[in-house]
N, C-alpha and C. Protein backbone atom coordinates (compact mmCIF):
# COMPACT_ATOMS: atom_id res chain seq x y z
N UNK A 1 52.80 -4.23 267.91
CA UNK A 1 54.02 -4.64 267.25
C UNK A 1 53.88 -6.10 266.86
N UNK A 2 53.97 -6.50 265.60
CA UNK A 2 54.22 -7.76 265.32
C UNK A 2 55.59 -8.11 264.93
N UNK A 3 55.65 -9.35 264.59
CA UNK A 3 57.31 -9.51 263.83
C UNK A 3 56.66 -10.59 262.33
N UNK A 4 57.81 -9.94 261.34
CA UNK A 4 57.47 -10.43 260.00
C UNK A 4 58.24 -11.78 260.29
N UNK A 5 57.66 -12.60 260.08
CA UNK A 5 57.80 -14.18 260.25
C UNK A 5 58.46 -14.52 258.81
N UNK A 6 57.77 -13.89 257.55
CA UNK A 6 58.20 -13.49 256.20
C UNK A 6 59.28 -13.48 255.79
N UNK A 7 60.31 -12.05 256.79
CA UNK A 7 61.32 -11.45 256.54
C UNK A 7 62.40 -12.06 257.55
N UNK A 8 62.21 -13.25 257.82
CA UNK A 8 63.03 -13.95 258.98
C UNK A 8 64.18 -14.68 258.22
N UNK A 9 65.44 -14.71 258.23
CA UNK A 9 66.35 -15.38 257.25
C UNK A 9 67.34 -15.50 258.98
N UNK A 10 67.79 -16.84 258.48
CA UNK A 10 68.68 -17.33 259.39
C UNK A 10 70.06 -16.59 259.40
N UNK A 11 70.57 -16.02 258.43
CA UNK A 11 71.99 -15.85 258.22
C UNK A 11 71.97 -14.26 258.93
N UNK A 12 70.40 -13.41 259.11
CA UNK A 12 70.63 -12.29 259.99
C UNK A 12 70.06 -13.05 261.67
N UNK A 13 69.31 -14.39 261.86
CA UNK A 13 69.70 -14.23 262.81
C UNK A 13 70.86 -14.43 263.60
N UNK A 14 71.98 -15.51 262.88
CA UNK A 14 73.32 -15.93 263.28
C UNK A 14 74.30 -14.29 263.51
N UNK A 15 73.85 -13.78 262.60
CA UNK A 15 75.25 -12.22 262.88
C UNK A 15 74.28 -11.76 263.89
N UNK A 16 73.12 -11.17 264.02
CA UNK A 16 72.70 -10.96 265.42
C UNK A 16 73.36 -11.45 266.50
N UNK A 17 73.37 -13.16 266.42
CA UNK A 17 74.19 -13.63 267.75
C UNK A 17 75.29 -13.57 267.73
N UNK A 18 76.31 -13.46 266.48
CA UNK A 18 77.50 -12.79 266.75
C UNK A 18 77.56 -12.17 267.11
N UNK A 19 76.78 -10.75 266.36
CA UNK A 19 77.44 -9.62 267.30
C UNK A 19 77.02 -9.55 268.57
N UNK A 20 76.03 -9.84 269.08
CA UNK A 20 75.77 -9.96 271.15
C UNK A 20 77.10 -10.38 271.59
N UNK A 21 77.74 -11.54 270.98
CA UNK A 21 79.02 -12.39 271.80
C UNK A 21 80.17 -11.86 271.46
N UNK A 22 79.83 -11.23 270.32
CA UNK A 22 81.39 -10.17 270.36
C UNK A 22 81.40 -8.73 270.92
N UNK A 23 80.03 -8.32 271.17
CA UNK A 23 80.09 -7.08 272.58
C UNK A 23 80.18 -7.80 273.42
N UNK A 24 79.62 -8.75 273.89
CA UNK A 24 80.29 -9.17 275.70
C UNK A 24 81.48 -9.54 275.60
N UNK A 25 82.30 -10.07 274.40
CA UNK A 25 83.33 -10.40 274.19
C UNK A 25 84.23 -9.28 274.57
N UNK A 26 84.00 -8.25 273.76
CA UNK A 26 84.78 -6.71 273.90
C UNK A 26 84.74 -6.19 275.57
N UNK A 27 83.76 -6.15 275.75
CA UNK A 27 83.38 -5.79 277.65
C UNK A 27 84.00 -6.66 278.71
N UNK A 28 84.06 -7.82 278.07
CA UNK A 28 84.93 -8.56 279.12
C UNK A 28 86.57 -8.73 278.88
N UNK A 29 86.73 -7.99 277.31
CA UNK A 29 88.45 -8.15 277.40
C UNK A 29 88.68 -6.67 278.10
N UNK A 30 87.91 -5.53 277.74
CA UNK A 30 88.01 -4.27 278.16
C UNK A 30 88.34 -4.41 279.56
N UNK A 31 87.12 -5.39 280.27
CA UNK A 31 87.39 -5.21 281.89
C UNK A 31 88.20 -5.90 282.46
N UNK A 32 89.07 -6.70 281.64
CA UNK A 32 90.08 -7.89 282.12
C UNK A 32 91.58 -6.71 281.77
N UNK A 33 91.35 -6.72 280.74
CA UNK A 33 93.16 -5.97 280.38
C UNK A 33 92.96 -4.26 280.86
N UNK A 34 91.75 -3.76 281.21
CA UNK A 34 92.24 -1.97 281.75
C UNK A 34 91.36 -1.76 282.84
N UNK A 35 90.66 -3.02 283.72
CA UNK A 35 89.62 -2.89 284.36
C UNK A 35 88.50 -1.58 284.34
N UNK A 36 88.42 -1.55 283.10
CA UNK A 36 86.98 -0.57 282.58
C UNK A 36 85.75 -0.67 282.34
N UNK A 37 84.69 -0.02 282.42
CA UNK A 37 83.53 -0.57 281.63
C UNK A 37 82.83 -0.13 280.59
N UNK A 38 82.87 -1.02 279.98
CA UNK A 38 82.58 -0.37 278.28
C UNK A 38 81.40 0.44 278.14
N UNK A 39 81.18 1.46 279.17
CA UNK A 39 80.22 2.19 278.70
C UNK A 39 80.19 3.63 277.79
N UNK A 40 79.38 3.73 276.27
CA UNK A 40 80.59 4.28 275.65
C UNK A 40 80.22 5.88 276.29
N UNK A 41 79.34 6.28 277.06
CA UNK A 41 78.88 7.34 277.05
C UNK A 41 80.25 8.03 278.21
N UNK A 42 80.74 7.33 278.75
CA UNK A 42 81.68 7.59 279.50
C UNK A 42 82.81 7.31 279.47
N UNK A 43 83.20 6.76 278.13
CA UNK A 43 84.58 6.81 277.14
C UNK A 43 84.57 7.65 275.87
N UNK A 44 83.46 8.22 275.77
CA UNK A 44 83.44 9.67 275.02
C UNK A 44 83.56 10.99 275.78
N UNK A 45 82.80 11.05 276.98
CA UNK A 45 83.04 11.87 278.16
C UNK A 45 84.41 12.21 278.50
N UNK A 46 85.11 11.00 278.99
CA UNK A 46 86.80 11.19 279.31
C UNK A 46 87.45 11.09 278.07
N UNK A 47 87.24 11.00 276.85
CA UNK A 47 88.03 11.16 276.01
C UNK A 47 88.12 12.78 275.45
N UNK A 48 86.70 13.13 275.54
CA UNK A 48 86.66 14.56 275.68
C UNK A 48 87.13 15.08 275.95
N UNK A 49 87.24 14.98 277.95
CA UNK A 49 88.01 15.58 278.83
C UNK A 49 89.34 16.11 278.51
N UNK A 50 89.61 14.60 278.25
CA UNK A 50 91.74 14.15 277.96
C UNK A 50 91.82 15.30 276.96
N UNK A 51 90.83 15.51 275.90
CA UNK A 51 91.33 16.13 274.95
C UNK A 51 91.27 18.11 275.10
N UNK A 52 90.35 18.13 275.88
CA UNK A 52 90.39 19.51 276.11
C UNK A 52 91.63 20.13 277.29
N UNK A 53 91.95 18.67 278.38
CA UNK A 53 93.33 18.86 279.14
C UNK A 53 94.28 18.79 278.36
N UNK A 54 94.30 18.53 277.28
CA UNK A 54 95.51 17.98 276.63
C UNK A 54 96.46 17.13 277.32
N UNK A 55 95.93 16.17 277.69
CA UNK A 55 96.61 14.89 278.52
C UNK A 55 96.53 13.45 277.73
N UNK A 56 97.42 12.54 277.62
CA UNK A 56 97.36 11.69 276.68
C UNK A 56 96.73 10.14 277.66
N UNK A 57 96.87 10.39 278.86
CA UNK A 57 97.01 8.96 279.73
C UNK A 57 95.78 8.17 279.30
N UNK A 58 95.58 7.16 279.31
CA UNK A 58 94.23 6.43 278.95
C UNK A 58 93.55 7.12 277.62
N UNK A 59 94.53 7.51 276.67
CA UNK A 59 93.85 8.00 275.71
C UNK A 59 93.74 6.95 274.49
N UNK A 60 94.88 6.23 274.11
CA UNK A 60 95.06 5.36 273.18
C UNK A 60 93.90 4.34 273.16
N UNK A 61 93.15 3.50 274.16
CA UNK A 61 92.39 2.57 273.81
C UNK A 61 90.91 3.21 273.61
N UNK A 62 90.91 4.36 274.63
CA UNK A 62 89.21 5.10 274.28
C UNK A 62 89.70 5.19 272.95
N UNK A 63 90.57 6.18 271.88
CA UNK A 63 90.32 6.23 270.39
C UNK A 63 90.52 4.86 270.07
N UNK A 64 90.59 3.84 270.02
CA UNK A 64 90.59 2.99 269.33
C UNK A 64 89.35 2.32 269.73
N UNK A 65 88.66 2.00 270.50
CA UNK A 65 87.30 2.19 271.01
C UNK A 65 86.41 2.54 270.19
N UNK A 66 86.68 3.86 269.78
CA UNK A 66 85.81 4.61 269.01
C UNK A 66 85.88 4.55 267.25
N UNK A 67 87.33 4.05 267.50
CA UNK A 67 87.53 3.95 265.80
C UNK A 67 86.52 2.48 265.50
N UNK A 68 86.79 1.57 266.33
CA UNK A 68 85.93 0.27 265.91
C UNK A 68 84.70 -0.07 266.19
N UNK A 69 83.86 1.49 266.66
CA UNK A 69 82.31 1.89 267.04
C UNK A 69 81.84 1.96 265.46
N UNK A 70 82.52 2.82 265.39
CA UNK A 70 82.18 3.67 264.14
C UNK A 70 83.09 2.51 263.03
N UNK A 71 83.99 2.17 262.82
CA UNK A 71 84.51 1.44 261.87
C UNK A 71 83.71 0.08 261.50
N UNK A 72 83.32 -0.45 262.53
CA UNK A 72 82.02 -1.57 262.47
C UNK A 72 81.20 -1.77 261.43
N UNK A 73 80.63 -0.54 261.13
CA UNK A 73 79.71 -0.61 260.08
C UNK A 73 80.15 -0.92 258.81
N UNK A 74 81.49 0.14 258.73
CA UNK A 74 82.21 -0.02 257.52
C UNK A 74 82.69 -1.51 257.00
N UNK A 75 82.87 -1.82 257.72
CA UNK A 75 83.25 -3.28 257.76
C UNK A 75 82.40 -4.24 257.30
N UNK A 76 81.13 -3.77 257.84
CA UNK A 76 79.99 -4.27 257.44
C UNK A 76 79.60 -4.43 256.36
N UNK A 77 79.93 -3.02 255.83
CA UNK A 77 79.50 -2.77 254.38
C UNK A 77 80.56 -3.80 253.19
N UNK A 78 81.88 -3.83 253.80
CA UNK A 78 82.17 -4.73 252.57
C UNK A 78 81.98 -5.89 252.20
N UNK A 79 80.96 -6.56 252.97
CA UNK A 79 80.42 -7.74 253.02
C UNK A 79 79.04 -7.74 252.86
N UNK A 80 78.41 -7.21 252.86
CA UNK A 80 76.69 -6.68 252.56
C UNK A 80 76.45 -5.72 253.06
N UNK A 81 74.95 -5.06 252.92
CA UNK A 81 74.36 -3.81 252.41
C UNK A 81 74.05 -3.55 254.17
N UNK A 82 74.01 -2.51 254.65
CA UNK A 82 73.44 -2.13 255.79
C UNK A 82 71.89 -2.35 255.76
N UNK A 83 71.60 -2.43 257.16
CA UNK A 83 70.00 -2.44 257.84
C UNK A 83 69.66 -1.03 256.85
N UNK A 84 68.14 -1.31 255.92
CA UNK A 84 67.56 -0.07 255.67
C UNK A 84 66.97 1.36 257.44
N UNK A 85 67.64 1.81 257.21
CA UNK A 85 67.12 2.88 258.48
C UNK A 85 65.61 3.65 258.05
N UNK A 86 64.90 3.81 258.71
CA UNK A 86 63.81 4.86 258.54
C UNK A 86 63.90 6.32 259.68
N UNK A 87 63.44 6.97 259.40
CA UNK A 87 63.90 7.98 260.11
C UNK A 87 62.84 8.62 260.58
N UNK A 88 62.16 8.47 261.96
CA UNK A 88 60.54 8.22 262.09
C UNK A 88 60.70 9.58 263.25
N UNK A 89 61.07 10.34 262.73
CA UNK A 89 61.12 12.20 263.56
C UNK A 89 61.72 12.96 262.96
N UNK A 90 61.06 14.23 263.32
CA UNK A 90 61.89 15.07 262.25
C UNK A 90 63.32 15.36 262.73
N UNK A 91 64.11 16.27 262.62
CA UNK A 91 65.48 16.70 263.08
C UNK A 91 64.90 17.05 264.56
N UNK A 92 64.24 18.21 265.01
CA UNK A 92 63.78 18.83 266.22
C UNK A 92 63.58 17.43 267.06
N UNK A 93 63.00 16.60 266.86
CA UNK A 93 62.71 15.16 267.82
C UNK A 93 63.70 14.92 268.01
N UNK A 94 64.61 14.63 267.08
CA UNK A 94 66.18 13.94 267.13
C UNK A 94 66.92 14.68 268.33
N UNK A 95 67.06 16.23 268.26
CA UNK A 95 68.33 16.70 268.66
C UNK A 95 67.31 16.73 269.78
N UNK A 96 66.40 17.29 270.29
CA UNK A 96 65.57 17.02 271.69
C UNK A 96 66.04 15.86 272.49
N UNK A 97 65.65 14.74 271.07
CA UNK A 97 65.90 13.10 271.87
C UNK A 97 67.02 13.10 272.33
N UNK A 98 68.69 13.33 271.87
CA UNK A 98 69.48 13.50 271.69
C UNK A 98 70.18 14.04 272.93
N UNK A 99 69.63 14.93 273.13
CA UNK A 99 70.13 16.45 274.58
C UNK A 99 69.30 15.51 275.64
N UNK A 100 68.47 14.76 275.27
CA UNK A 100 67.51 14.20 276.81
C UNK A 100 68.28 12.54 277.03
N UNK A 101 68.76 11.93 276.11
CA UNK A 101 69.53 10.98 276.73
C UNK A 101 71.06 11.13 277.07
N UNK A 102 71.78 12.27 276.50
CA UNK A 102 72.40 12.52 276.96
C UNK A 102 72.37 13.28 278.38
N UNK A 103 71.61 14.31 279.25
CA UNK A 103 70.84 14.27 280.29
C UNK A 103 70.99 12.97 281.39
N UNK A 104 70.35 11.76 280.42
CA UNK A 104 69.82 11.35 281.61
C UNK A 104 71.21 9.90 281.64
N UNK A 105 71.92 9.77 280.90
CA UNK A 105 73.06 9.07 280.88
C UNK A 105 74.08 9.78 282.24
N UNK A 106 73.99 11.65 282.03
CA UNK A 106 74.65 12.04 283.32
C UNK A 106 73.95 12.08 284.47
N UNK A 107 72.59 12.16 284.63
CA UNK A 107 72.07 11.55 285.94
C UNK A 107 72.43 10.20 286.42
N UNK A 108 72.20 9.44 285.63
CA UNK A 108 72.13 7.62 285.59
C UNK A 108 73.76 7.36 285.94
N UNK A 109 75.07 8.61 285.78
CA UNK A 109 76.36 8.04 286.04
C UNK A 109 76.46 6.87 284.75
N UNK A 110 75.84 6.63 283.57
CA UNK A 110 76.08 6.24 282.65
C UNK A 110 75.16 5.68 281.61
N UNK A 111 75.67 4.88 280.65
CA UNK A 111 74.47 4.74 279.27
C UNK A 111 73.48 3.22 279.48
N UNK A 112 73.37 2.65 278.43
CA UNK A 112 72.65 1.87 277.88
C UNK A 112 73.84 0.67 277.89
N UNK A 113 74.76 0.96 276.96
CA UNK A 113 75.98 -0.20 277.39
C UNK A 113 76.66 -0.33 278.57
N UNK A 114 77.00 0.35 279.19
CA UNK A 114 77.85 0.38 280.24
C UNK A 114 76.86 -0.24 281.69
N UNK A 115 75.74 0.26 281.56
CA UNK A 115 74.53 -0.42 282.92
C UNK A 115 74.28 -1.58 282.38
N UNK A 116 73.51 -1.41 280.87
CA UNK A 116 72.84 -2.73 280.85
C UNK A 116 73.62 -3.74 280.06
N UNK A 117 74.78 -3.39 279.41
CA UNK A 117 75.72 -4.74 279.41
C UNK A 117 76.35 -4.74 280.54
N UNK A 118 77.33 -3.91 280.76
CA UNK A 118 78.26 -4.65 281.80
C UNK A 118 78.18 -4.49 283.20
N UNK A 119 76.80 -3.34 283.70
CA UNK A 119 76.65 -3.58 284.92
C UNK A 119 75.50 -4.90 285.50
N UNK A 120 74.82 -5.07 284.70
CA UNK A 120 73.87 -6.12 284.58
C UNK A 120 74.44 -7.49 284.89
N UNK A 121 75.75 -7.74 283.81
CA UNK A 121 76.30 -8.96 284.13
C UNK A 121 77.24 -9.12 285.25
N UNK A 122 77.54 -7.44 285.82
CA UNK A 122 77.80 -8.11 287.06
C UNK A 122 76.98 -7.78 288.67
N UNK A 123 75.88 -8.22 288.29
CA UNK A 123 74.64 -8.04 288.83
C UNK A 123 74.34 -6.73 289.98
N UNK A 124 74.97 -5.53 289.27
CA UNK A 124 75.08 -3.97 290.03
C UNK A 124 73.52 -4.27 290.43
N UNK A 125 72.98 -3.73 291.29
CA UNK A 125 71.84 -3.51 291.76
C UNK A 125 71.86 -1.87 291.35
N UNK A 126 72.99 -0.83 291.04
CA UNK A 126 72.61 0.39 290.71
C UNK A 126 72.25 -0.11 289.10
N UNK A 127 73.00 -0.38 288.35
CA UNK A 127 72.83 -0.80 287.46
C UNK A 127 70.96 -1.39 286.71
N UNK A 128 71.02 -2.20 287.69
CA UNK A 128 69.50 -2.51 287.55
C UNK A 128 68.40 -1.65 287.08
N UNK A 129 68.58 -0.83 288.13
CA UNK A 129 67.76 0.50 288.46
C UNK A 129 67.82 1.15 287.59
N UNK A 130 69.12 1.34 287.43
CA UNK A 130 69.18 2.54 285.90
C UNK A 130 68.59 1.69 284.55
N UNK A 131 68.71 0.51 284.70
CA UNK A 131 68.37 -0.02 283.00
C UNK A 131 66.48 0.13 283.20
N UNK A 132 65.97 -0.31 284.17
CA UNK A 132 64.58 -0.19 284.76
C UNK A 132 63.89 1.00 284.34
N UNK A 133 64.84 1.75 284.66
CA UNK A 133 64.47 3.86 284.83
C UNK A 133 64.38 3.80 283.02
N UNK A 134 65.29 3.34 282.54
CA UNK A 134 65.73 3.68 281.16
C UNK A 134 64.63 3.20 280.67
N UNK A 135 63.99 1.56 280.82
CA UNK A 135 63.37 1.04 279.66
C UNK A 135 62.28 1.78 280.32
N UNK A 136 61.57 2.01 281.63
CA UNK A 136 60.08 2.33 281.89
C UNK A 136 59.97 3.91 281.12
N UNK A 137 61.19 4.84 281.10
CA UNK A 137 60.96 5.52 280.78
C UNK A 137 60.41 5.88 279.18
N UNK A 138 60.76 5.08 278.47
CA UNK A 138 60.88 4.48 277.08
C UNK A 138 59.64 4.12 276.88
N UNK A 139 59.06 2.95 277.48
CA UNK A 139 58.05 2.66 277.57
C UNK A 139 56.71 3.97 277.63
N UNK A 140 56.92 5.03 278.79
CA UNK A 140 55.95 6.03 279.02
C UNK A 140 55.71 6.76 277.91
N UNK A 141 56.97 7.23 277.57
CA UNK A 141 57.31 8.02 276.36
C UNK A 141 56.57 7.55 275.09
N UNK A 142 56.66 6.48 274.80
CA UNK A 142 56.04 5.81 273.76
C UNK A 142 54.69 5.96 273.87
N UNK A 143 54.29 5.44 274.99
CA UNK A 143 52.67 5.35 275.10
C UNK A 143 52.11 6.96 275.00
N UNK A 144 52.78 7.85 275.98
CA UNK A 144 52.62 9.16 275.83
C UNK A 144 51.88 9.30 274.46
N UNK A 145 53.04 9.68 273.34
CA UNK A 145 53.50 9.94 271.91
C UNK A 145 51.82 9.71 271.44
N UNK A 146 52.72 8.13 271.40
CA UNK A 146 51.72 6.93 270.39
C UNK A 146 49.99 7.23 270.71
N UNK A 147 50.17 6.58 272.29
CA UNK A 147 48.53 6.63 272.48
C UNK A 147 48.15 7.74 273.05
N UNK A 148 48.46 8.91 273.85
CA UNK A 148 47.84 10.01 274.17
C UNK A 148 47.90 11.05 273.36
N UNK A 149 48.59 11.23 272.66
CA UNK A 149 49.10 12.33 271.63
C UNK A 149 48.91 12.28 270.20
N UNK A 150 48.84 10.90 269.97
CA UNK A 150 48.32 10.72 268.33
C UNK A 150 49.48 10.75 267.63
N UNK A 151 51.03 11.19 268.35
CA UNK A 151 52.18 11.62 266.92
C UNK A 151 52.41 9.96 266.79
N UNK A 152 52.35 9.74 265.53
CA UNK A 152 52.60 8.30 264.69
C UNK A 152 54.11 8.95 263.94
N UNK A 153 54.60 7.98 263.94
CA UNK A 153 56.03 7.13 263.55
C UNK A 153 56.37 7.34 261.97
């Protein structure tokens, strides 16, 4: 992996650091005003839930949660063009990938945001573990793929 030194423009690295300080921003108003943790894999989970109980309690901020997951981008867009995406698997990789982190988000008791933003900063030692499990696993996987297997990207 290299990095294009080329394609380096200051004005994407400044919104980069915005947006980092406006997710910890969000995670720490989340855990101050409903003592929650913004992990979204487990504010889609109970929003699920709520919705198949048909129960409304703690329902209002998970959808709004979700409206400004997904609304983000949009937002994005009226101010410039989105990140070009490449799409480096076919569908079958995807929904595999897909069913296996969802899997291991319910082993782990949660995701990628919820351990490694907000259990991290408040120095969970489960937390740890799970972000550890997550990236080594990532790591294997890759090398697997890449260097034992030959499937290229």
């Amino acid at each position: 992996m290299t990095i294009d030194w080329q394609a380096f423009t200051w004005v994407a690295a400044i919104s980069a650091l915005l947006g980092g300080f406006m997710i910890g921003l969000a995670a720490v108003w989340l855990a101050w005003t409903n003592g929650r943790i913004a992990g979204i894999s487990g504010i889609v989970g109970h929003l699920v839930e709520l919705l198949v109980q048909q129960k409304r309690e703690h329902f209002g901020w998970r959808v709004a949660f979700l409206v400004g997951l997904i609304g983000a981008p949009l937002v994005w867009m009226a101010f410039a063009t989105l990140p070009e995406t490449i799409q480096q698997s076919g569908t079958l990789g995807l929904v595999v990938g897909g069913l296996l982190v969802g899997l291991g988000t319910r082993y782990a008791n949660g995701c990628t945001s919820g351990h490694g933003i907000c259990g991290l900063s408040r120095f969970s030692l489960r937390s740890l573990t799970a972000v550890c499990s997550f990236m080594g696993s990532a790591m294997v996987t890759v090398y697997v793929l890449r260097h034992l297997l030959g499937v290229q990207g």
